[in-house]
N, C-alpha and C. Protein backbone atom coordinates (compact mmCIF):
# COMPACT_ATOMS: atom_id res chain seq x y z
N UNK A 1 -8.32 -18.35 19.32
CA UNK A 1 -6.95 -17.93 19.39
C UNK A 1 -6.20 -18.46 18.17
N UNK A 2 -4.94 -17.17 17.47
CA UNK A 2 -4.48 -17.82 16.22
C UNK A 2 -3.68 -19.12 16.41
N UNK A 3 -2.61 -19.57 15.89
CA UNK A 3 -2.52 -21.02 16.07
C UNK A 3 -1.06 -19.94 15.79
N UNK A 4 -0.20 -20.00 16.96
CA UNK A 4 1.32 -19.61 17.36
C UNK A 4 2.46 -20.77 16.53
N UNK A 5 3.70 -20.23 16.34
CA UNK A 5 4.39 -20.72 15.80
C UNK A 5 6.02 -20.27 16.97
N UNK A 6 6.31 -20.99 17.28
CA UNK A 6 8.26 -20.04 18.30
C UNK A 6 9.05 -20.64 17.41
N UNK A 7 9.96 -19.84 17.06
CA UNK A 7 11.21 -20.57 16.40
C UNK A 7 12.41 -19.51 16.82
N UNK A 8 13.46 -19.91 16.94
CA UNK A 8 14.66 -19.30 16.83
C UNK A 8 15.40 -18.90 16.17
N UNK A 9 15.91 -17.91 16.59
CA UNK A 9 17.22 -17.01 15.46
C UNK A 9 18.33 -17.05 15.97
N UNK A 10 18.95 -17.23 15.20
CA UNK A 10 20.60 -16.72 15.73
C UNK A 10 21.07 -15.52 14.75
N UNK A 11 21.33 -14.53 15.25
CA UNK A 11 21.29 -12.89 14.84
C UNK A 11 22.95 -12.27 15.36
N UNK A 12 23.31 -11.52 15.08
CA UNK A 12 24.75 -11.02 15.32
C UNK A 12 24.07 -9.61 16.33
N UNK A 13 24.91 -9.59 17.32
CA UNK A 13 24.20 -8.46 18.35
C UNK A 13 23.88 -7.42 18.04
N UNK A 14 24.57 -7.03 17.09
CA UNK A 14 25.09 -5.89 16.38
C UNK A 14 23.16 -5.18 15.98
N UNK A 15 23.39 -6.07 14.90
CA UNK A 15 21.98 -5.97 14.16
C UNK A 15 20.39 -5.88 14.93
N UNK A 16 20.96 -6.95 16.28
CA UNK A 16 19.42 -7.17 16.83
C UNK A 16 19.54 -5.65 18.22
N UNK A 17 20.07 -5.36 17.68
CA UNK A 17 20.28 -4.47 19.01
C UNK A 17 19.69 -2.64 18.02
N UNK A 18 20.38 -2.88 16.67
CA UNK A 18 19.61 -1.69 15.68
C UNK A 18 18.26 -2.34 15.61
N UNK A 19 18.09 -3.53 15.74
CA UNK A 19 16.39 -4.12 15.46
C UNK A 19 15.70 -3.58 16.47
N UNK A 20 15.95 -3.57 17.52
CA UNK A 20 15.22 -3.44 19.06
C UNK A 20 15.29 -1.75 18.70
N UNK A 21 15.81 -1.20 18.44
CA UNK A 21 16.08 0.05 19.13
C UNK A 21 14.86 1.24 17.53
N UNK A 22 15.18 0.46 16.55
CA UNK A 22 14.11 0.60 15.40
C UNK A 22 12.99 0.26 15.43
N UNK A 23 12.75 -0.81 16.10
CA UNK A 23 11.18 -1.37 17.09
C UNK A 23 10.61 -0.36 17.99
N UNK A 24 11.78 0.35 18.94
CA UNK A 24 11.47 0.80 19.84
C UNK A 24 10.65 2.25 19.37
N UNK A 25 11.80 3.00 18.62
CA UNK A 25 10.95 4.36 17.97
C UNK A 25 9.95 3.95 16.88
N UNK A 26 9.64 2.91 16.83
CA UNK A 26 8.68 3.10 15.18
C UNK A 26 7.49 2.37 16.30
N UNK A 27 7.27 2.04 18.00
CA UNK A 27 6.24 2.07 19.18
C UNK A 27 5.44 0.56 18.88
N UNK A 28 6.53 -0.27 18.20
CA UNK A 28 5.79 -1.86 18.82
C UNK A 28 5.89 -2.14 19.67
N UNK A 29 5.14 -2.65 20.46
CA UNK A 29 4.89 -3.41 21.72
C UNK A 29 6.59 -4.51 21.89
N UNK A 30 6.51 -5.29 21.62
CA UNK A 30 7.66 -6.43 21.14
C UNK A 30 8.26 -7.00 20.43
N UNK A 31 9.37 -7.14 20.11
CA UNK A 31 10.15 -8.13 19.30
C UNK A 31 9.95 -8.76 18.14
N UNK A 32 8.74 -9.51 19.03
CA UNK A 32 7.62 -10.52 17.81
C UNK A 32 6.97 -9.98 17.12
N UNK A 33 6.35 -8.60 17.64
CA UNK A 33 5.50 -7.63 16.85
C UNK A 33 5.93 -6.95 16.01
N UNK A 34 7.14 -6.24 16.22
CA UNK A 34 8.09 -5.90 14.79
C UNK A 34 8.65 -6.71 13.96
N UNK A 35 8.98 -8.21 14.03
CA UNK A 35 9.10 -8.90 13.54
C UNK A 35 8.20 -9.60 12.39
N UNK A 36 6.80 -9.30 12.99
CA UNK A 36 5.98 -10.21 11.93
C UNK A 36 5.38 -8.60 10.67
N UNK A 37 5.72 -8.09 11.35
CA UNK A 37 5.56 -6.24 10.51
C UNK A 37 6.47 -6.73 9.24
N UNK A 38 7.61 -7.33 9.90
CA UNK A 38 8.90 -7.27 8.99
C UNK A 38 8.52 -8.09 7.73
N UNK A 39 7.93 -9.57 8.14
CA UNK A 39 7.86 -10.60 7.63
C UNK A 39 6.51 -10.08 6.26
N UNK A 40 5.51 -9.67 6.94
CA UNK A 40 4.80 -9.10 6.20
C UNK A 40 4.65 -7.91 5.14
N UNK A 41 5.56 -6.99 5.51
CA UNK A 41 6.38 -6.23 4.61
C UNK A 41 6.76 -6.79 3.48
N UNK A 42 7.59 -7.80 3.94
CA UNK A 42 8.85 -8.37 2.76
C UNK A 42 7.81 -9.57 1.74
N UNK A 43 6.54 -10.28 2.61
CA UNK A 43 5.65 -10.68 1.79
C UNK A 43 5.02 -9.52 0.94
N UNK A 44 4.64 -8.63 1.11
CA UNK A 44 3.81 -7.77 0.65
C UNK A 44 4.56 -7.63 -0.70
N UNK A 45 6.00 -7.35 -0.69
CA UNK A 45 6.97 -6.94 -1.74
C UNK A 45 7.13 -7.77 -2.63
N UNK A 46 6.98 -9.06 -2.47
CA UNK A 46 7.10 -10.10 -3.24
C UNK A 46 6.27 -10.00 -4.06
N UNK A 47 4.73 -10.32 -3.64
CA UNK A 47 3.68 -9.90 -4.17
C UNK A 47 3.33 -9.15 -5.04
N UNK A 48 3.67 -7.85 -4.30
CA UNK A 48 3.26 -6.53 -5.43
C UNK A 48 3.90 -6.45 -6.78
N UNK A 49 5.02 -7.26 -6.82
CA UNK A 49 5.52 -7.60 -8.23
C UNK A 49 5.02 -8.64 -8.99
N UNK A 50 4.01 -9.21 -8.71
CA UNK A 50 3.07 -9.96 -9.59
C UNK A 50 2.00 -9.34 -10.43
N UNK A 51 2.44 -9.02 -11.39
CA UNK A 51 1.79 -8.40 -12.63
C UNK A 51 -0.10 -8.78 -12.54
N UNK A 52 -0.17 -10.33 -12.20
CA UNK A 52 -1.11 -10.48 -12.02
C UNK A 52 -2.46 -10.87 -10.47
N UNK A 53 -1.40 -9.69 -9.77
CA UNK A 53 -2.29 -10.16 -8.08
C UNK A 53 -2.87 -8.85 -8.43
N UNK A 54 -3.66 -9.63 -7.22
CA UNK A 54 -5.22 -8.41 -6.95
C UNK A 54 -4.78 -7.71 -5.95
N UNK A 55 -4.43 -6.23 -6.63
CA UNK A 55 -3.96 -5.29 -5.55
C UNK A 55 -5.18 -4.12 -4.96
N UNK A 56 -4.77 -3.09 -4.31
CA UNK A 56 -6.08 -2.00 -3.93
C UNK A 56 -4.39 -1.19 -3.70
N UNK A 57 -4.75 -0.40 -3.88
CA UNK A 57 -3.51 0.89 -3.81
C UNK A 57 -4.23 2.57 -3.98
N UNK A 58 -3.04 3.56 -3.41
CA UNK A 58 -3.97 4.66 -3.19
C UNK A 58 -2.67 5.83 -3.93
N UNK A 59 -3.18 6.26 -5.08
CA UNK A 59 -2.47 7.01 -6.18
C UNK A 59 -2.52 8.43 -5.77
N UNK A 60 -1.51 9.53 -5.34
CA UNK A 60 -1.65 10.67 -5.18
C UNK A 60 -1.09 11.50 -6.02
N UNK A 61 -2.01 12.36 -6.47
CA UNK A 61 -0.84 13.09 -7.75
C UNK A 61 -0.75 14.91 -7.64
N UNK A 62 -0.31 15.47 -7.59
CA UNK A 62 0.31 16.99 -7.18
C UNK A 62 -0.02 17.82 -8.79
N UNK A 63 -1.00 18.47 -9.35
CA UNK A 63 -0.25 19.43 -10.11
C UNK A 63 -0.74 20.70 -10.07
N UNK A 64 -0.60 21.39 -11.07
CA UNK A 64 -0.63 22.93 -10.98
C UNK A 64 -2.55 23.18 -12.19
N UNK A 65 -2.98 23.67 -11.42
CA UNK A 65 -4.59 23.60 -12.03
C UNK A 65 -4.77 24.31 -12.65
N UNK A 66 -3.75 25.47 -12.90
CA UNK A 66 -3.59 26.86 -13.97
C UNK A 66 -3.47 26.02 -15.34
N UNK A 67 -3.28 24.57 -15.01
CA UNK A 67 -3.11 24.10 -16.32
C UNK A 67 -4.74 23.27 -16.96
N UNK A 68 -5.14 23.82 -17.51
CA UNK A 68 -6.82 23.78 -17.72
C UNK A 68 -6.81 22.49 -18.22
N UNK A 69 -6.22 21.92 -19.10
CA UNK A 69 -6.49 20.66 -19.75
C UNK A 69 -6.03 19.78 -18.81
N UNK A 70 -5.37 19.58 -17.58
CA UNK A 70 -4.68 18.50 -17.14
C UNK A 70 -5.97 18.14 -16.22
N UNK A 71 -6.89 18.71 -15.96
CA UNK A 71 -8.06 18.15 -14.78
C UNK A 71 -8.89 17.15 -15.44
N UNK A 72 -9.52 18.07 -16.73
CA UNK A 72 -10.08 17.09 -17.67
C UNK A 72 -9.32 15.93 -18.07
N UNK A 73 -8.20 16.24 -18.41
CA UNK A 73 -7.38 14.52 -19.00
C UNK A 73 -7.25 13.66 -17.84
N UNK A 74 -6.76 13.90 -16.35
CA UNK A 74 -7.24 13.53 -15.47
C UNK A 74 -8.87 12.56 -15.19
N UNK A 75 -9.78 13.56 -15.18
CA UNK A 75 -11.22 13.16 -15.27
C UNK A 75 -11.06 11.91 -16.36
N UNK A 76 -11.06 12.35 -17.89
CA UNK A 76 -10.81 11.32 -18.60
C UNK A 76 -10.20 9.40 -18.64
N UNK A 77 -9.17 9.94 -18.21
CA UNK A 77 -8.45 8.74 -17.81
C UNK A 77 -8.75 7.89 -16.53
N UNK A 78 -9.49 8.26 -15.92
CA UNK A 78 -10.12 7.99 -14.94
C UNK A 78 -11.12 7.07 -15.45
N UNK A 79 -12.13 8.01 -16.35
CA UNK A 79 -13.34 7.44 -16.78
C UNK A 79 -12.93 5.73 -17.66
N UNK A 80 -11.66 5.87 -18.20
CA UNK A 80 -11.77 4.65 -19.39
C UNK A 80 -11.58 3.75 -18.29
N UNK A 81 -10.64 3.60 -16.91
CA UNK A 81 -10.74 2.26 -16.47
C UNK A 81 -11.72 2.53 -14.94
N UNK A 82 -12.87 3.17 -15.29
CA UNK A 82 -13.82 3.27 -14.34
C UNK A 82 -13.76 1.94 -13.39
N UNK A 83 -13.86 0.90 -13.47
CA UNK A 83 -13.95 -0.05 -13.36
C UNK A 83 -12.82 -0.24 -11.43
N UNK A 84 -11.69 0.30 -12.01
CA UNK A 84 -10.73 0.11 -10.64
C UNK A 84 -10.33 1.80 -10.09
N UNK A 85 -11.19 2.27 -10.05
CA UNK A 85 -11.02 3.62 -9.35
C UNK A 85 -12.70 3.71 -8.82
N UNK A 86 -12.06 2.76 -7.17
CA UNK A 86 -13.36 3.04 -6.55
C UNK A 86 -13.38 4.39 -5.90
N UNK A 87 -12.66 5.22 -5.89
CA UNK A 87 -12.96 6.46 -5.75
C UNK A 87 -11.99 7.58 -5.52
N UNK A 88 -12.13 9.05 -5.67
CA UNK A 88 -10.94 10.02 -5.53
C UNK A 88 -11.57 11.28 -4.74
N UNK A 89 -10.28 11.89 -4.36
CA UNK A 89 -10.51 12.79 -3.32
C UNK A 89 -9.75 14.49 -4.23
N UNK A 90 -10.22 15.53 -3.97
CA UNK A 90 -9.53 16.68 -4.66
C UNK A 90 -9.43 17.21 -4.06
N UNK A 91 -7.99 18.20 -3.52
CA UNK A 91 -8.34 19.03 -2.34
C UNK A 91 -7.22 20.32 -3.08
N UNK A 92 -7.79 21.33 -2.81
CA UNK A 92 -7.11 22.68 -3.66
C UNK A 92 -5.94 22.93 -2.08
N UNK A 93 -4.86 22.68 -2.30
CA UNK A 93 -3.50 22.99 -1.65
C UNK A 93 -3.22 24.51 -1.47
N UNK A 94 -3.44 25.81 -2.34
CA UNK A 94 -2.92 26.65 -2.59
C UNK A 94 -3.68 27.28 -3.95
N UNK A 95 -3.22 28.49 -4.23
CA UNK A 95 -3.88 29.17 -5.15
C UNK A 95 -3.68 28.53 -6.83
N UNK A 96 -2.54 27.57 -6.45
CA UNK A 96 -1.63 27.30 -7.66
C UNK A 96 -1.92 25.98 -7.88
N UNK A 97 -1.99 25.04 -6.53
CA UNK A 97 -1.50 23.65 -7.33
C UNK A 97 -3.10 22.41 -6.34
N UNK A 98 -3.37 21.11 -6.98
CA UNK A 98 -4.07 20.69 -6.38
C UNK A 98 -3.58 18.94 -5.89
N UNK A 99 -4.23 18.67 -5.17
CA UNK A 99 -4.05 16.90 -4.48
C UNK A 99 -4.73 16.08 -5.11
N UNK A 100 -4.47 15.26 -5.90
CA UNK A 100 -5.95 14.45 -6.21
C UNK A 100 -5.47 12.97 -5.50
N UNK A 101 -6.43 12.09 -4.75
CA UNK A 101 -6.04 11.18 -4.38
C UNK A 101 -7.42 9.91 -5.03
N UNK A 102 -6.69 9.43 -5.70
CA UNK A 102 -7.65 8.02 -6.04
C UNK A 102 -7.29 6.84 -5.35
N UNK A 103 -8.49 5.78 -4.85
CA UNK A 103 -8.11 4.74 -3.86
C UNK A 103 -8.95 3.98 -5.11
N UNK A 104 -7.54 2.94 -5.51
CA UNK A 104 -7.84 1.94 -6.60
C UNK A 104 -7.90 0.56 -6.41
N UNK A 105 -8.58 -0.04 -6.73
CA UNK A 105 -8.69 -1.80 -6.96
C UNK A 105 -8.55 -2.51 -8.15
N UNK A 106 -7.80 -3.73 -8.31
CA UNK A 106 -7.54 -4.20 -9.81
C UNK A 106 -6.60 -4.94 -9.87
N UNK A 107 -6.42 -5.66 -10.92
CA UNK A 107 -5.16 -6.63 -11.22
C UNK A 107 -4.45 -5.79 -11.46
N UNK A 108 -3.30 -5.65 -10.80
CA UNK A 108 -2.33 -5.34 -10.45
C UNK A 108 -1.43 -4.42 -11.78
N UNK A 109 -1.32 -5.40 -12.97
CA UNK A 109 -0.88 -4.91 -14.28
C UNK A 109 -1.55 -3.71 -14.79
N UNK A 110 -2.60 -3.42 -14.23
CA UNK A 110 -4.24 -2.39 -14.61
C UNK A 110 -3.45 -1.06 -13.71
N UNK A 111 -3.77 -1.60 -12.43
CA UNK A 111 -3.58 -0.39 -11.60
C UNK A 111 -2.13 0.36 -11.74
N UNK A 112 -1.25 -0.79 -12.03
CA UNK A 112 0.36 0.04 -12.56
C UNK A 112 0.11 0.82 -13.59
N UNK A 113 -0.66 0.31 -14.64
CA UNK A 113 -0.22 1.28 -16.09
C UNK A 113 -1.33 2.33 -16.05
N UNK A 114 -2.57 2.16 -15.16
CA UNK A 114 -3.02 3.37 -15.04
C UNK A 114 -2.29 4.85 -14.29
N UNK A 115 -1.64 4.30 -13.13
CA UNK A 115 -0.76 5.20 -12.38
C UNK A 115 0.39 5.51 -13.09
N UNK A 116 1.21 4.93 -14.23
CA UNK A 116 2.16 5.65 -14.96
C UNK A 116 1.29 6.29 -15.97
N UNK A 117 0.30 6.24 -16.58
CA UNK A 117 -0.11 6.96 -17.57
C UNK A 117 -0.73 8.39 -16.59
N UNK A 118 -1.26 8.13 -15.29
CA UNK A 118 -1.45 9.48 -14.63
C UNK A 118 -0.22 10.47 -14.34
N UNK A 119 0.84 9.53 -13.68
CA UNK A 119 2.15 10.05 -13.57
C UNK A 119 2.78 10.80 -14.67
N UNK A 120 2.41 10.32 -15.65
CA UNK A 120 3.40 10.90 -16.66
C UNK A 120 2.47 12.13 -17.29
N UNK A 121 1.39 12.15 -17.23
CA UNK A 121 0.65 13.15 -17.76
C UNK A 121 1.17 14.67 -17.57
N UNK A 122 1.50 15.25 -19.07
CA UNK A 122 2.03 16.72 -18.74
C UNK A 122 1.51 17.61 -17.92
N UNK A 123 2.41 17.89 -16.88
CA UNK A 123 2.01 18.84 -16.16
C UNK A 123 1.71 18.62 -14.35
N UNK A 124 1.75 16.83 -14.25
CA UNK A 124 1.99 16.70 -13.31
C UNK A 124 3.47 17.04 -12.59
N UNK A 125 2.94 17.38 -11.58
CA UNK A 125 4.92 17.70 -10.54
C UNK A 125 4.89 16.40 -9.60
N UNK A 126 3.93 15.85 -9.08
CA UNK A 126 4.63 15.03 -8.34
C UNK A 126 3.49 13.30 -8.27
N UNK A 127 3.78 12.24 -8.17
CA UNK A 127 2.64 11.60 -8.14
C UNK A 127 3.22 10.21 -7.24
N UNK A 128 2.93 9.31 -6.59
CA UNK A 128 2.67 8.27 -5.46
C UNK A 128 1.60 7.29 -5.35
N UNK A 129 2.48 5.99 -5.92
CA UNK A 129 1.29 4.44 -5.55
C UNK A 129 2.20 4.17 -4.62
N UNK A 130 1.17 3.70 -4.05
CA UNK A 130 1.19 2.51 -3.04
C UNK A 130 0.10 1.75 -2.82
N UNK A 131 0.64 0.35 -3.11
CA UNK A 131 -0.32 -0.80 -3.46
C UNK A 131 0.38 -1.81 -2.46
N UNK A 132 -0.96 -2.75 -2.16
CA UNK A 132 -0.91 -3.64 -1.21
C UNK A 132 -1.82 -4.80 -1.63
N UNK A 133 -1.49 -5.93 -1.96
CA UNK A 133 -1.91 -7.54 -2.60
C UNK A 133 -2.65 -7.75 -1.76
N UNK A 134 -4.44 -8.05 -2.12
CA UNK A 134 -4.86 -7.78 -1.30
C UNK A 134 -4.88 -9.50 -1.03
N UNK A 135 -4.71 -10.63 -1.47
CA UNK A 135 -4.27 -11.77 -1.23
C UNK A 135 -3.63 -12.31 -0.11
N UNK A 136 -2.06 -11.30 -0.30
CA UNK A 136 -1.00 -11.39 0.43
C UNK A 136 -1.84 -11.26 1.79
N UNK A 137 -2.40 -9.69 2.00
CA UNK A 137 -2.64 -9.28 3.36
C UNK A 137 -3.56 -10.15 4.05
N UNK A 138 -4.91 -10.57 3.50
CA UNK A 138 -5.27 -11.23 3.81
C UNK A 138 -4.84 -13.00 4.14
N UNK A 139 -3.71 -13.78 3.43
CA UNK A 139 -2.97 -14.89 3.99
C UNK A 139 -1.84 -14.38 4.84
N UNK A 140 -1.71 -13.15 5.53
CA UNK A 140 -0.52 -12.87 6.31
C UNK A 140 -1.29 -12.30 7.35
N UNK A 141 -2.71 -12.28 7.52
CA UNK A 141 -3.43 -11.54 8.82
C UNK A 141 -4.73 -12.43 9.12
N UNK A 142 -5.32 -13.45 8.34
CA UNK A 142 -6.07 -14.33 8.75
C UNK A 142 -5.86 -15.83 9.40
N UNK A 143 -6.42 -16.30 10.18
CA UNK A 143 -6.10 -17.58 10.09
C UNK A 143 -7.33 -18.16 10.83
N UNK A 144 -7.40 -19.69 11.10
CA UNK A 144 -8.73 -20.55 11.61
C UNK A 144 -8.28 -20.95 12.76
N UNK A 145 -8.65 -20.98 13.63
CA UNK A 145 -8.47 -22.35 14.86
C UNK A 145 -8.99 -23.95 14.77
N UNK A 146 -8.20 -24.61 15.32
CA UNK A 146 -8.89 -25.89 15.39
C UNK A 146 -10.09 -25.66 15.01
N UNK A 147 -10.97 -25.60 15.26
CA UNK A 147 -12.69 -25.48 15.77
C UNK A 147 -13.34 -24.69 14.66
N UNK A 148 -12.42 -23.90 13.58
CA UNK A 148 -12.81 -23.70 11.97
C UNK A 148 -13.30 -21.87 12.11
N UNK A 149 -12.89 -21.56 13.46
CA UNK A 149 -13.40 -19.73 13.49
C UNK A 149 -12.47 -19.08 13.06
N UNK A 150 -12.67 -18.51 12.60
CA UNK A 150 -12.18 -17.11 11.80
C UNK A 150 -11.11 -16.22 12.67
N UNK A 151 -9.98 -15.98 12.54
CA UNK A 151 -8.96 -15.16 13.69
C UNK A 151 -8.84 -13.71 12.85
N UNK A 152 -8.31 -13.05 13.35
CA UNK A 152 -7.54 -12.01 12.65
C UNK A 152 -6.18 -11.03 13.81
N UNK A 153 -5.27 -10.93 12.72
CA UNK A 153 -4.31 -10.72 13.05
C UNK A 153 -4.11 -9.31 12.74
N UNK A 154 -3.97 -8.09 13.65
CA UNK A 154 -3.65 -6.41 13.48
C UNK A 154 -2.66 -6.25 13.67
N UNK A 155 -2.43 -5.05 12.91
CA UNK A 155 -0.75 -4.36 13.36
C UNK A 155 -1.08 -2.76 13.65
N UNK A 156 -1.19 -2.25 14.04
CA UNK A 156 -1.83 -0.91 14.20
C UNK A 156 -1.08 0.49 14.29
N UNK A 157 0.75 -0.23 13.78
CA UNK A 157 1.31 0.71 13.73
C UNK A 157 1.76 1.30 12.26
């Protein structure tokens, strides 16, 4: 069992009452459970602005495939930081435009300037990181017991 912590808040009603009721539709169980969502969130954010943490993030980018050179420069840019693109997904949307989704790993500074150099590539319309420290998650969802076993902590919403 993880090793529990209770502490108290003093909160204005106002707020804990939009808290509960934002808990309620977004289907946590309790209080505590949206709470440590919260806590972990706002760690996560801290984090991800460290140029140099070890992130994993999943890059989605939108464009139009009538445009012949943008798949290859795509492919390309891919290839130079082979290294943190453990892998991508392509899925044809429409007659016109395609999905590409890469799920990346890397110091953090790597995986940003690869995703603005994809982002910005002519001809993209739309593109999306989201990265998560993989540090952070793991010191905000592991922990030991007395007795030195291994816990883990889920959020499943």
């Amino acid at each position: 069992m993880s090793d529990i912590t209770r502490f108290g808040v003093s909160i204005e009603s106002p707020l804990v009452e939009a808290f509960d009721a934002w808990s309620k539709k977004k289907g946590f169980a309790n209080r505590s459970d949206a709470l440590r969502q919260c806590m972990r969130n706002a760690l996560q954010e801290e984090s991800n602005s460290n140029p140099d943490a070890k992130v994993s993030g999943v890059l989605s980018i939108i464009y139009d495939h009538h445009n012949s050179d943008l798949s290859k420069k795509l492919t390309a840019m891919q290839h130079e930081v082979h290294e943190i693109v453990m892998t991508n997904l392509h899925v044809h949307l429409d007659l016109h435009h395609c999905l590409e989704v890469m799920i990346l790993k890397g110091k953090n500074a790597v995986v940003q300037e690869l995703a603005d150099k994809l982002a910005s590539a002519r001809g993209i319309l739309q593109a999306h990181l989201a990265i998560t420290s993989i540090d952070t998650l793991a010191a905000s969802c592991h922990g030991h017991t007395n007795e030195g076993e291994h816990t883990h902590t889920h959020n499943h919403h």
